[in-house]
Structures are given as structure tokens and as C-alpha cells.
C-alpha atoms as a PDB file:
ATOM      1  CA  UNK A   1      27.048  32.665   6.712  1.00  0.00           C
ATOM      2  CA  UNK A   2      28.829  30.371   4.614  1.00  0.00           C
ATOM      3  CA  UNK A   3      32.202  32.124   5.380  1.00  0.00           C
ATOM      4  CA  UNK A   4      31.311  31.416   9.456  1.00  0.00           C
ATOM      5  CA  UNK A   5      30.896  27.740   8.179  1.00  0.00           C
ATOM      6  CA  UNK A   6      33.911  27.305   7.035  1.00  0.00           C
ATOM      7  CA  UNK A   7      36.044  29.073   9.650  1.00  0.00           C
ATOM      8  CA  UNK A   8      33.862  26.798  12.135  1.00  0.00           C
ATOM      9  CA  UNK A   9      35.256  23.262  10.075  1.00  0.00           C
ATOM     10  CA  UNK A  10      38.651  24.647  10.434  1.00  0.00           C
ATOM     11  CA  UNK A  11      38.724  25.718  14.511  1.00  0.00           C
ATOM     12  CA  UNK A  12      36.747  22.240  14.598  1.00  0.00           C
ATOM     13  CA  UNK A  13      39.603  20.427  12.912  1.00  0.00           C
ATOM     14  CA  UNK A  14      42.114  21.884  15.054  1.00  0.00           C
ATOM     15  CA  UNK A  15      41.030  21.817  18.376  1.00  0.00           C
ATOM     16  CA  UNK A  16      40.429  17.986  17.452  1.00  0.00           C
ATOM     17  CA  UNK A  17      44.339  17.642  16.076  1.00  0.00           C
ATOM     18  CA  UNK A  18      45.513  20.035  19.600  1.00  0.00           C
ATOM     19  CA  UNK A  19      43.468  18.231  21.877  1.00  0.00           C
ATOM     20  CA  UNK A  20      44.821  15.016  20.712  1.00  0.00           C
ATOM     21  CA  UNK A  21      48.371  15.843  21.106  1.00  0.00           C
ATOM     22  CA  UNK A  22      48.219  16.335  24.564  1.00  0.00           C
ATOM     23  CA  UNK A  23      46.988  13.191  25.510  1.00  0.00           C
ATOM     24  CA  UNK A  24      49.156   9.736  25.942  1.00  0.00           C
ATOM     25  CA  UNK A  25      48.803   6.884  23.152  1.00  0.00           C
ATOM     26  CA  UNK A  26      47.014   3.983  23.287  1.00  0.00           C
ATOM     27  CA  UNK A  27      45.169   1.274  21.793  1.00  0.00           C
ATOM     28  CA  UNK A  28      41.431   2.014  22.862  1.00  0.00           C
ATOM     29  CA  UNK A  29      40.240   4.582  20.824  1.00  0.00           C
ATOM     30  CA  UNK A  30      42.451   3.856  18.031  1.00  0.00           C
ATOM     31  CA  UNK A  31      40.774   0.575  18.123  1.00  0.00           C
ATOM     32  CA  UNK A  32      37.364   1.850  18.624  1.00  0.00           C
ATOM     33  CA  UNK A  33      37.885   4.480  15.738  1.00  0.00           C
ATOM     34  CA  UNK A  34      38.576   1.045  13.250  1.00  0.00           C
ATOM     35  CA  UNK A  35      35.549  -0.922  14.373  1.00  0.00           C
ATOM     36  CA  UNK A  36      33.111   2.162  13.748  1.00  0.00           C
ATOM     37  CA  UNK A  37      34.780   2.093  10.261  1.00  0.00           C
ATOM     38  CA  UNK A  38      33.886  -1.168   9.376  1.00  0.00           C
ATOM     39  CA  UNK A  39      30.020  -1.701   8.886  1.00  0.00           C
ATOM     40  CA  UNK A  40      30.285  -5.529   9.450  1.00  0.00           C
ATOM     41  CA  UNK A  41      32.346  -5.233  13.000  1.00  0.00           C
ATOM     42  CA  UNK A  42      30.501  -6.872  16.184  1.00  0.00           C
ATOM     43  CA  UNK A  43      29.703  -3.828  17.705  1.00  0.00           C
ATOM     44  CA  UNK A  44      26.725  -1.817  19.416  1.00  0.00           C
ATOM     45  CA  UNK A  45      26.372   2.043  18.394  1.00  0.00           C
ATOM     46  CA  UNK A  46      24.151   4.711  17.945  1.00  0.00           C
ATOM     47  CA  UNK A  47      25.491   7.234  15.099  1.00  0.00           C
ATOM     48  CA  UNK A  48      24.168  10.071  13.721  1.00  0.00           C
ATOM     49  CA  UNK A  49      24.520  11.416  10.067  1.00  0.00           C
ATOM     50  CA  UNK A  50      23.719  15.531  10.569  1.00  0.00           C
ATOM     51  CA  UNK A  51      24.417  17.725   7.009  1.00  0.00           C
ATOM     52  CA  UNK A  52      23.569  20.898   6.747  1.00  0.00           C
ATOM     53  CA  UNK A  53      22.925  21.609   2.697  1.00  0.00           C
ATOM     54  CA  UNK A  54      23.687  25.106   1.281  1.00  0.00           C
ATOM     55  CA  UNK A  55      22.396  26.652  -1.472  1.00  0.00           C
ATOM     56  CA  UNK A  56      19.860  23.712  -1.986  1.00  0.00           C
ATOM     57  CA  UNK A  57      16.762  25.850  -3.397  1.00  0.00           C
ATOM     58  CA  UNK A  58      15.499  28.563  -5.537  1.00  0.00           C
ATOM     59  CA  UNK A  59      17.460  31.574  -3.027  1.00  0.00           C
ATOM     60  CA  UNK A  60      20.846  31.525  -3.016  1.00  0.00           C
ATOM     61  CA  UNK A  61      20.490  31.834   0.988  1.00  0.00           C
ATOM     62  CA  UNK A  62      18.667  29.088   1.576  1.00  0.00           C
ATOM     63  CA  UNK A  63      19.272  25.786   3.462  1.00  0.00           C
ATOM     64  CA  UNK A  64      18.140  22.230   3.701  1.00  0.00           C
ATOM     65  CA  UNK A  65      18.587  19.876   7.014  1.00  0.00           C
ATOM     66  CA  UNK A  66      19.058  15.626   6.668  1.00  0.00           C
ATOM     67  CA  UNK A  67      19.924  14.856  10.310  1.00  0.00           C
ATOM     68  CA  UNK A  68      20.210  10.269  10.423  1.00  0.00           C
ATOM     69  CA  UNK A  69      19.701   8.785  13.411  1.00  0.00           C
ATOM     70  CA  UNK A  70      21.641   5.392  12.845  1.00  0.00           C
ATOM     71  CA  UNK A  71      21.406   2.523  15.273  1.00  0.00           C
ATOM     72  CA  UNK A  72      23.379  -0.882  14.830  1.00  0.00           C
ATOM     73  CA  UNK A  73      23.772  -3.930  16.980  1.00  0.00           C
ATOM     74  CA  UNK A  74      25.445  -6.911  15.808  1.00  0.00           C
ATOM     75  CA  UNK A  75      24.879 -10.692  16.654  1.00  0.00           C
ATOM     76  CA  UNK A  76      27.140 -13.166  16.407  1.00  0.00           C
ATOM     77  CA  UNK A  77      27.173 -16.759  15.679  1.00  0.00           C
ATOM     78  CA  UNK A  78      30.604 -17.761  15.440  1.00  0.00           C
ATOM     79  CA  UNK A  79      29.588 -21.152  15.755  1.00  0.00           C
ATOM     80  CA  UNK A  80      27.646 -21.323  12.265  1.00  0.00           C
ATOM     81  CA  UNK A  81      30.305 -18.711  11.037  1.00  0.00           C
ATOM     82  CA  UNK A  82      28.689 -15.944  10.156  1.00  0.00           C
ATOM     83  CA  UNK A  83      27.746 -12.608  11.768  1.00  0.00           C
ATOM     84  CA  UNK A  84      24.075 -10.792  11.414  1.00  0.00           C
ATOM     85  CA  UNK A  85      24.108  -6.934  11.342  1.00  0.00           C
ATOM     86  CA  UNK A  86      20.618  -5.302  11.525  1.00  0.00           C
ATOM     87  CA  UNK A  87      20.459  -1.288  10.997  1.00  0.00           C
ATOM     88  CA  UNK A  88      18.427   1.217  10.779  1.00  0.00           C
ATOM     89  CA  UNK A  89      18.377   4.713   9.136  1.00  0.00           C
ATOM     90  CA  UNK A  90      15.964   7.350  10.744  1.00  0.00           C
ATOM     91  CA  UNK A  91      16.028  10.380   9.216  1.00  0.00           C
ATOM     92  CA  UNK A  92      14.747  13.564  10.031  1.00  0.00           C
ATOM     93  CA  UNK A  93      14.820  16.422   7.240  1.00  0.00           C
ATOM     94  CA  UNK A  94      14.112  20.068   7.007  1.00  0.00           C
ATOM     95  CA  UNK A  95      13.314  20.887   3.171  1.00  0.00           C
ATOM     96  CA  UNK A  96      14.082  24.516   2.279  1.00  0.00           C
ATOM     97  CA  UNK A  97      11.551  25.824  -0.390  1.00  0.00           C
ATOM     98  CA  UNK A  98      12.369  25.071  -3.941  1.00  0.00           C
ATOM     99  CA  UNK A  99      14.877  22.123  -2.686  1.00  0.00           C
ATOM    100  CA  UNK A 100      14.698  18.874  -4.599  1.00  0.00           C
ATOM    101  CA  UNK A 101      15.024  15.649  -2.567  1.00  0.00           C
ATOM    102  CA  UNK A 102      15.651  13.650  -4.708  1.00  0.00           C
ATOM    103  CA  UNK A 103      13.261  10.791  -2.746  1.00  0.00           C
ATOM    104  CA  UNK A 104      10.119  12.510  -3.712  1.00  0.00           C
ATOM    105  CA  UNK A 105       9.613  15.059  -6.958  1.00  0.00           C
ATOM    106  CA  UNK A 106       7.803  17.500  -5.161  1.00  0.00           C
ATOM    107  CA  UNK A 107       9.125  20.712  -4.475  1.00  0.00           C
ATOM    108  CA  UNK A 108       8.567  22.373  -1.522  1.00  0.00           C
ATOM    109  CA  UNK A 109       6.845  25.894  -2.327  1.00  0.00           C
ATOM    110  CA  UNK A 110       8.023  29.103  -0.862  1.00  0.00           C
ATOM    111  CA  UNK A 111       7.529  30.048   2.667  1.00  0.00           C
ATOM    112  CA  UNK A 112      10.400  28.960   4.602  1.00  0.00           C
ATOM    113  CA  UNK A 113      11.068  25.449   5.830  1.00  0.00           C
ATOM    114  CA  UNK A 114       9.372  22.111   6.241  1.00  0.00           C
ATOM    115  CA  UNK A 115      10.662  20.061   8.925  1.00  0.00           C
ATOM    116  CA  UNK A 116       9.335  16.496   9.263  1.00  0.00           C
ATOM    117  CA  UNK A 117      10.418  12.512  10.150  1.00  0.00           C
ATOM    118  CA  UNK A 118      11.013  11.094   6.642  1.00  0.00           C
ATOM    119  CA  UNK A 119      10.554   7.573   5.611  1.00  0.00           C
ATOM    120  CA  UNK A 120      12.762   5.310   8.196  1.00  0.00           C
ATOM    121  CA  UNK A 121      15.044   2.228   5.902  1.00  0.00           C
ATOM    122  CA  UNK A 122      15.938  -0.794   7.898  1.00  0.00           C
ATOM    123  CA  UNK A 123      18.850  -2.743   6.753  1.00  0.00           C
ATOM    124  CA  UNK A 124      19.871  -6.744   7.510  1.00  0.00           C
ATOM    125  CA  UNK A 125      23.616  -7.580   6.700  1.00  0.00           C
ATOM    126  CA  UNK A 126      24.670 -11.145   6.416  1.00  0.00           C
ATOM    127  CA  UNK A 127      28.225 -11.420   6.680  1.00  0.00           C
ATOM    128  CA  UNK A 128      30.336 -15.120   6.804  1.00  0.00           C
ATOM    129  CA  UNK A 129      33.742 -15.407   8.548  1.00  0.00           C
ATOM    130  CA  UNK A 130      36.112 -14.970   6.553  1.00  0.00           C
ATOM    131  CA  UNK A 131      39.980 -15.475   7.044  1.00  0.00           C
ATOM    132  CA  UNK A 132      41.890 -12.575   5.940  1.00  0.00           C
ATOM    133  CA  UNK A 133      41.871  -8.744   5.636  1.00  0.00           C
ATOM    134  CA  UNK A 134      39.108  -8.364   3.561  1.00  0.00           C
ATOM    135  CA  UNK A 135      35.388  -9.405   4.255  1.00  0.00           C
ATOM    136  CA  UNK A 136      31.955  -9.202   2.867  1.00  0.00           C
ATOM    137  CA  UNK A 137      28.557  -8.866   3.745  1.00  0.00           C
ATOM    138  CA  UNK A 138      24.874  -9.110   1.944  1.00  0.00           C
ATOM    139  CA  UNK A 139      21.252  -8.439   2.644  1.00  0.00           C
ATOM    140  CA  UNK A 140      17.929  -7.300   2.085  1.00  0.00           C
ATOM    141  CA  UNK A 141      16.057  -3.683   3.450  1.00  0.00           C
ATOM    142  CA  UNK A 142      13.412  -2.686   3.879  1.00  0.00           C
ATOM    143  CA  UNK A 143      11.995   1.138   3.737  1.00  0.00           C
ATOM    144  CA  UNK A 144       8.557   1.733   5.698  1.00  0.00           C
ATOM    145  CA  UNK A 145       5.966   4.485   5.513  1.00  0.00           C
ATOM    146  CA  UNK A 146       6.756   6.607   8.475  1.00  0.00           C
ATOM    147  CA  UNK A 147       6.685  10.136   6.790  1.00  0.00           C
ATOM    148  CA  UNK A 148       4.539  13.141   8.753  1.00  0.00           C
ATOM    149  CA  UNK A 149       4.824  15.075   5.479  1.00  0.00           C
ATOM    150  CA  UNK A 150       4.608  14.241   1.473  1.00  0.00           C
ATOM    151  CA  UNK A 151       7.208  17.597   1.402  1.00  0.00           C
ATOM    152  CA  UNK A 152       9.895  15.067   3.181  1.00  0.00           C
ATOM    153  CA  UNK A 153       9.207  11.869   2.622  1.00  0.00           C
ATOM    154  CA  UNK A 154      10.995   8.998   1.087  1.00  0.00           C
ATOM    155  CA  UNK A 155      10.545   5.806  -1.008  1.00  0.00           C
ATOM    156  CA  UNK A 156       7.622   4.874   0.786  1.00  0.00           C
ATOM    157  CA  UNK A 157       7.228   1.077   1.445  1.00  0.00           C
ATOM    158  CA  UNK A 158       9.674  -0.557  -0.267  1.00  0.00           C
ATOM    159  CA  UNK A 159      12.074  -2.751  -0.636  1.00  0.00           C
ATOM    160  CA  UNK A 160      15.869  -3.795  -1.828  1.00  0.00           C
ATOM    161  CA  UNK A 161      19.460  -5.118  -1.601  1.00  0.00           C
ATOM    162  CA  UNK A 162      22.512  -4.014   0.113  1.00  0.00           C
ATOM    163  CA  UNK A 163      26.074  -4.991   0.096  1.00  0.00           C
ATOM    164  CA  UNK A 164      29.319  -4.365   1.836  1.00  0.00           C
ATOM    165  CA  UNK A 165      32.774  -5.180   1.072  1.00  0.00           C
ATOM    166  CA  UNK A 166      35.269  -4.232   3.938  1.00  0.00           C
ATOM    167  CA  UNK A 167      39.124  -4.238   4.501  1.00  0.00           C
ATOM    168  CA  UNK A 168      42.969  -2.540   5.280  1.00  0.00           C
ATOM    169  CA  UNK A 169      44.242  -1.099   2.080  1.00  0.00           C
ATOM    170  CA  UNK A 170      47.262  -0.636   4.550  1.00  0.00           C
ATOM    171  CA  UNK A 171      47.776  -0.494   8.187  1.00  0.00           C
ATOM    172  CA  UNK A 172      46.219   2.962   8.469  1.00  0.00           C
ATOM    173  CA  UNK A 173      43.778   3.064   5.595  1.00  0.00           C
ATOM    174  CA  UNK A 174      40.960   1.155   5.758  1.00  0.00           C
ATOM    175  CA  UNK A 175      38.167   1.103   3.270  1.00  0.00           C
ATOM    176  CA  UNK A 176      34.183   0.328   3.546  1.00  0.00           C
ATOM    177  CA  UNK A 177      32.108  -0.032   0.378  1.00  0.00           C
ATOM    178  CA  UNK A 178      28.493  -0.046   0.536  1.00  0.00           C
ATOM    179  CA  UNK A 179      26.222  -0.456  -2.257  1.00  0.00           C
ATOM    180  CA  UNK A 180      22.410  -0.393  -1.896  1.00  0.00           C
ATOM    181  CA  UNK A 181      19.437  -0.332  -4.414  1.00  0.00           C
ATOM    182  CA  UNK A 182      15.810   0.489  -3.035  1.00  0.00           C
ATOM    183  CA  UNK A 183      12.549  -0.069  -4.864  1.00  0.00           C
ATOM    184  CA  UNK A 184       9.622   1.171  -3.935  1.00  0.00           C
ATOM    185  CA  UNK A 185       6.261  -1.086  -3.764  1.00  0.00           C
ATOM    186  CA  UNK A 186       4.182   1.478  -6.551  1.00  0.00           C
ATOM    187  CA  UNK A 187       7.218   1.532  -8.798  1.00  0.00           C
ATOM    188  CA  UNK A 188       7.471   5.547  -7.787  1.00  0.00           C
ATOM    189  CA  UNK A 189      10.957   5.123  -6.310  1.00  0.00           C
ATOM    190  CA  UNK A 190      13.977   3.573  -7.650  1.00  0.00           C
ATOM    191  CA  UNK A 191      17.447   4.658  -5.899  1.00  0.00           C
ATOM    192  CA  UNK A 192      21.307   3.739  -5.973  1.00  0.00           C
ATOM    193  CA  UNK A 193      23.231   4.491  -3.249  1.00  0.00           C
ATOM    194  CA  UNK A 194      26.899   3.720  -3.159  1.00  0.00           C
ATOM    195  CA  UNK A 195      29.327   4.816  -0.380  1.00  0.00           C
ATOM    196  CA  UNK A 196      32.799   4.475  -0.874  1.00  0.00           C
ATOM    197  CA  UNK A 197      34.207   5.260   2.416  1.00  0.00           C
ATOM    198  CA  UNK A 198      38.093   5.759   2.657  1.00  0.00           C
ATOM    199  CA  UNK A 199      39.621   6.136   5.769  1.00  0.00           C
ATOM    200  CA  UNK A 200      43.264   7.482   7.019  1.00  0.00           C
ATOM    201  CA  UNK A 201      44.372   7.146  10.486  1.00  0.00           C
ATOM    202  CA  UNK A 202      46.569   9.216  11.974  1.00  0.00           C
ATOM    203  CA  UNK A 203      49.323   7.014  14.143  1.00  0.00           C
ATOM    204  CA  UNK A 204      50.811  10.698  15.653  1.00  0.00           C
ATOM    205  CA  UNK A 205      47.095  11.280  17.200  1.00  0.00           C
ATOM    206  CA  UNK A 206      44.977   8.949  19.126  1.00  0.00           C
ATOM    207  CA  UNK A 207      41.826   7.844  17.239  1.00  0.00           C
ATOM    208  CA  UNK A 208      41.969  10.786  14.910  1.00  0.00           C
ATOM    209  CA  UNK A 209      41.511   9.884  10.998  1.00  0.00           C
ATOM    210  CA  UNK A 210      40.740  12.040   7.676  1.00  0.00           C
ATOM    211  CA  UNK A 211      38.509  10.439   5.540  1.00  0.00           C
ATOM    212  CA  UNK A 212      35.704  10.438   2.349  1.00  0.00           C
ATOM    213  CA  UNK A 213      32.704   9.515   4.401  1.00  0.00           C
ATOM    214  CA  UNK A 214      29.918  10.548   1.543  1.00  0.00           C
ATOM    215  CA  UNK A 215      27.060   8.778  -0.514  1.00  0.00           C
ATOM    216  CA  UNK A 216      26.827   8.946  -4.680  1.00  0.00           C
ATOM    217  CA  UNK A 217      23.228   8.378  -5.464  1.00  0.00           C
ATOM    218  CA  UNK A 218      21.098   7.675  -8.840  1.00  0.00           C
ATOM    219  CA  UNK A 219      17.623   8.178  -8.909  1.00  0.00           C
ATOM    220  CA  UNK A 220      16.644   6.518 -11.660  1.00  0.00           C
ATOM    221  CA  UNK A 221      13.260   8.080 -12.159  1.00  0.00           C
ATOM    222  CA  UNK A 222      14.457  11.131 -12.423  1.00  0.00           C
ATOM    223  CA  UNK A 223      15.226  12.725 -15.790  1.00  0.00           C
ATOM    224  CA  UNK A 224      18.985  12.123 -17.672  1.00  0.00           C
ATOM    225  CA  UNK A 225      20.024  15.437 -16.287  1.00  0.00           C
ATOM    226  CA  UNK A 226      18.829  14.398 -12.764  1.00  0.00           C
ATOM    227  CA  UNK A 227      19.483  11.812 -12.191  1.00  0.00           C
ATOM    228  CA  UNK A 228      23.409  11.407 -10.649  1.00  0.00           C
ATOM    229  CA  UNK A 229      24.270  13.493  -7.187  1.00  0.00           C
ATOM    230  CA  UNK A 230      28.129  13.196  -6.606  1.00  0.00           C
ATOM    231  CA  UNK A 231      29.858  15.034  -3.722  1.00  0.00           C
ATOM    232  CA  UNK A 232      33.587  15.976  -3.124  1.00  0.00           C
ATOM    233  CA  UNK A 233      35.096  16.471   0.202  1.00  0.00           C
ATOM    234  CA  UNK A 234      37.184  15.248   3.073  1.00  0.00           C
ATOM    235  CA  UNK A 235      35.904  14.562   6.392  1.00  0.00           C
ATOM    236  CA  UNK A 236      38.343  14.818  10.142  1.00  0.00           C
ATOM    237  CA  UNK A 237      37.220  13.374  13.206  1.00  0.00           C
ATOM    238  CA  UNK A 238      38.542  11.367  16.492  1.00  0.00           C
ATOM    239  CA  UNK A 239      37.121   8.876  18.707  1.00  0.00           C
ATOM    240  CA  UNK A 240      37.474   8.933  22.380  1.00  0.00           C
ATOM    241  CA  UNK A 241      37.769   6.270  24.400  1.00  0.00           C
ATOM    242  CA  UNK A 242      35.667   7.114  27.458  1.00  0.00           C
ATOM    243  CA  UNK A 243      36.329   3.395  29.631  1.00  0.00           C
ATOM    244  CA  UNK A 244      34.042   0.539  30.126  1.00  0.00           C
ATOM    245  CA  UNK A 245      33.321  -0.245  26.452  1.00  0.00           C
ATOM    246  CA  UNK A 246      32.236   3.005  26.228  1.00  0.00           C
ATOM    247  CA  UNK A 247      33.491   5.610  23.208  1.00  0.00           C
ATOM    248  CA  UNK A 248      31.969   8.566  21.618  1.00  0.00           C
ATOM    249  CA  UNK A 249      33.408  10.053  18.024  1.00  0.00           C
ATOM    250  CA  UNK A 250      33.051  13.363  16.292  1.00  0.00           C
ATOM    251  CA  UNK A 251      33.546  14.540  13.189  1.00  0.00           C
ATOM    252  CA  UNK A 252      33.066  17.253  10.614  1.00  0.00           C
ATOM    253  CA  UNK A 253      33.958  18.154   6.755  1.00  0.00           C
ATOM    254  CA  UNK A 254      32.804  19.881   4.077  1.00  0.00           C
ATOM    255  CA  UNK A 255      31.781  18.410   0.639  1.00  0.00           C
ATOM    256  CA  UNK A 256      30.361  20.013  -2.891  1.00  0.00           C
ATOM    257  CA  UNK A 257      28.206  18.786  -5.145  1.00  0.00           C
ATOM    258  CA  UNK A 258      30.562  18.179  -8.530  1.00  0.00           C
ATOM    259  CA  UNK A 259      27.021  16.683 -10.240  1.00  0.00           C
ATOM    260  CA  UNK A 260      23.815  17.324  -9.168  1.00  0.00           C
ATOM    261  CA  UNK A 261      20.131  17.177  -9.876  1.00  0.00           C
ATOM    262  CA  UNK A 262      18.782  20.791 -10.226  1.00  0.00           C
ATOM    263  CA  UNK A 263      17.257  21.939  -6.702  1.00  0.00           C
ATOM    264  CA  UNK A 264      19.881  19.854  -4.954  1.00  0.00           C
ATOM    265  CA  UNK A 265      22.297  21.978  -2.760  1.00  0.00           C
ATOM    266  CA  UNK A 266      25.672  23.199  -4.034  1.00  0.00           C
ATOM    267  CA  UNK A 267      27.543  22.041  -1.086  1.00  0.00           C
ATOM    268  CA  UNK A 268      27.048  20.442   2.637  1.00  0.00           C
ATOM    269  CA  UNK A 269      28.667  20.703   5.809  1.00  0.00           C
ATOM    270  CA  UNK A 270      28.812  16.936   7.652  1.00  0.00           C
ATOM    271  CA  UNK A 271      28.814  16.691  10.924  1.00  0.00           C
ATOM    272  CA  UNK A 272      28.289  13.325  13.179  1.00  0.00           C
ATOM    273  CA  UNK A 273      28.238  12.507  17.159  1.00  0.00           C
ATOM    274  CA  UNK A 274      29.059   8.355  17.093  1.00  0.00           C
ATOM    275  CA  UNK A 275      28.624   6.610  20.500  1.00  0.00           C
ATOM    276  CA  UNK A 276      30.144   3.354  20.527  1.00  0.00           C
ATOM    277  CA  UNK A 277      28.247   0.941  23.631  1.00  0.00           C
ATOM    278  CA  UNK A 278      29.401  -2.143  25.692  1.00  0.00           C
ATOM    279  CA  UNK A 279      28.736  -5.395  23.816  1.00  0.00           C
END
């Protein structure tokens, strides 16, 4: 299975690198491709966040499911200079038995899978204008109860900060931090995420980048031993311009678990459908 996996990532990768060779240049997807990079851009999109997480309980065999269902729409005031981003994060998880969350502490028993809408986060990014390459944004979120099963659920009500710093290392690497910390409203739940998101794109292929598109997390209720989950990979994809405004990106990469809590998978195959929408 895992073998299939990876000669899946690879045909993926290069039907995306063929496919874009045979088409002319231009500036819409390219441009497209940069905007869905940057968390603080003006845009309207649905993404989605799909990993599928090996070796993630007691069985070597088994397999754990996060698929995020990511909305954004930005609105902007240019006249009192500043932009306001809400998000949301709906996630939808299948918990192999013996997998550790991370969100949670409780260990799904044996008996296969348990598949359930986990606790949905809502984001709200403040971001000024700023002259210049490199921009920043701030904000609370919120997390709300939404779970259908203890097995997958999440911080529960809660509540936190999140940040974002965004900008053009060069003229084809771009790079998006994104620190968050979440609280929950019992004191259960205490999280870290940080995604430092590193982007290279390809000039000899429309729209097509490789990338580190991953999150490093600390659960800080967790034991020492537990408490740090940091993953390794690299990440292809393109975006395709379809007309009207209209753009839809895919992607796909591989990344392994250098630290990780015990019960957390070894490694994870990423895979995302973006749809970028008129604004």
C-alpha cells in the first residue's frame, strides 16, 4: 500500500510538470498560484486540506483521515487602509484505532475506524496596508463545539490568537508564516500551531510551484515526550486558470513525522483541490 502511494505522488507530479509544458505562458494562473499563497490577498476561495496519515496507530497497517474544508473571503477597505480576512477551518477526520490526535487524549479503541465532523475553528485576520514586499496581519479565533464524536473532536469552545507575516524572498519564492495559539474555555486544550509555508515557482511551467506547505504543532498538555509533532516534506502542485476569475489548483506531497507524539502517524500523504472564485 504504501509503495502504491508513493508511485501515485510521483505519476501525480509528472503528469502536472508534462501537462504544463504543453500549454502557452501567461500571467493568469501564475498570478492566481501567488495570491492563493498569500493568506492576507483579497481573494475568494474554497480550499481543501486532505492527508492521508500512515502508520498512525497501534498496527503498522493502519490509517488515519484529516480532510479541511477551508473557506476564505476577504473584504476590503482601502479607504481606512486595512483589509479584513475571515476563515474558517472545517475538518472532517477518520481516527484509526490506537491513533492519537493530539486535540483530544483519547484513544480510539480497536475495531476499525471512526469517522466524524471535528470541532470547526474560525479565524479573523486584520491586516493594514502596507507599502512594500512584506505585510502583516493579526487576529483573534475562535473554535466552536461542533464535534459528532468525543473519538474526533477538537479543542472544544475556545478561543485564541493568530498571526501572519507574508512576502517575496525573491521573485519566485514567496513565503507565508502563520502562527496560531488556541485555548480552550475548560483549560483542557492548549495548542501551537505554526506554518511556515515556503513556496518556489517554477517560471518554465505555468502556475506550477514546489513548496513546504505543513503545520508544526505543540500541545502543551500533553506530556514532555508528546508534546512537539514536526513533519518533513515537499509539496508540487499547479494552478489553472480556468477564465472569468475562475481557477482551480492541485497539489500533492509526501511528508514524515521527524518528532512526534506516540500514536501520531509516521508519515502523511497531502493532497488539496483549491478553487479560486470571482471577487
Amino acid at each position: 500500500m504504501v509503495r502504491f502511494y508513493l508511485v501515485f505522488s510521483f505519476i501525480f507530479v509528472l503528469a502536472l510538470t508534462s501537462v504544463g509544458l504543453s500549454q502557452e505562458q501567461g500571467g493568469g494562473a501564475a498570478e492566481m498560484a501567488r495570491k492563493l499563497q498569500d493568506p492576507l490577498a483579497n481573494i475568494s476561495a474554497f480550499m481543501t486540506d486532505n492527508d492521508l496519515q500512515f502508520r498512525s496507530g497501534k498496527e503498522e497497517d493502519t490509517t488515519s483521515y484529516s480532510f479541511q474544508l477551508q473557506p476564505v473571503y476577504a473584504f476590503d477597505f482601502p479607504d481606512q487602509g486595512f483589509t479584513f480576512l475571515p476563515r474558517a477551518v472545517i475538518p472532517v477526520i477518520g481516527a484509526a484505532s490506537g491513533s492519537n490526535l493530539k486535540y483530544t487524549g483519547i484513544t480510539p479503541e480497536a475495531g476499525g475506524t471512526t469517522w466524524g465532523l471535528s470541532d470547526i475553528v474560525t479565524q479573523f485576520f486584520f491586516a493594514p496596508k502596507i507599502d512594500g514586499s512584506w505585510k502583516w496581519g493579526l487576529g483573534p479565533q475562535l473554535s466552536w463545539k461542533t464535534r459528532t464524536d468525543d473519538i474526533v473532536g477538537g479543542p472544544g469552545w475556545g478561543a485564541g490568537l493568530s498571526g501572519v507575516v507574508v512576502g517575496s524572498v525573491t521573485k519566485q519564492i514567496s513565503f507565508a508564516g502563520i502562527i496560531n495559539q488556541l485555548w480552550s474555555y475548560d483549560g483542557d486544550y492548549s495548542t501551537m500551531g505554526f506554518q511556515p509555508n515556503l513556496y518556489y515557482n517554477l517560471q518554465s511551467i505555468e502556475g506550477a510551484f514546489i513548496a513546504y506547505n505543513s503545520t508544526i504543532t505543540a500541545n502543551w498538555e500533553a506530556s514532555s515526550d508528546d508534546v512537539w509533532t514536526v513533519p518533513l516534506g515537499l509539496y508540487a502542485g499547479r494552478m489553472f486558470a480556468l477564465g472569468g476569475g475562475y481557477g482551480v489548483e492541485v497539489g500533492l506531497g509526501p511528508y514524515w513525522n521527524v518528532i512526534k507524539p506516540d500514536g501520531a502517524a509516521d508519515w502523511s500523504l497531502k493532497f488539496q483541490i483549491n478553487f479560486m472564485l470571482p471577487k
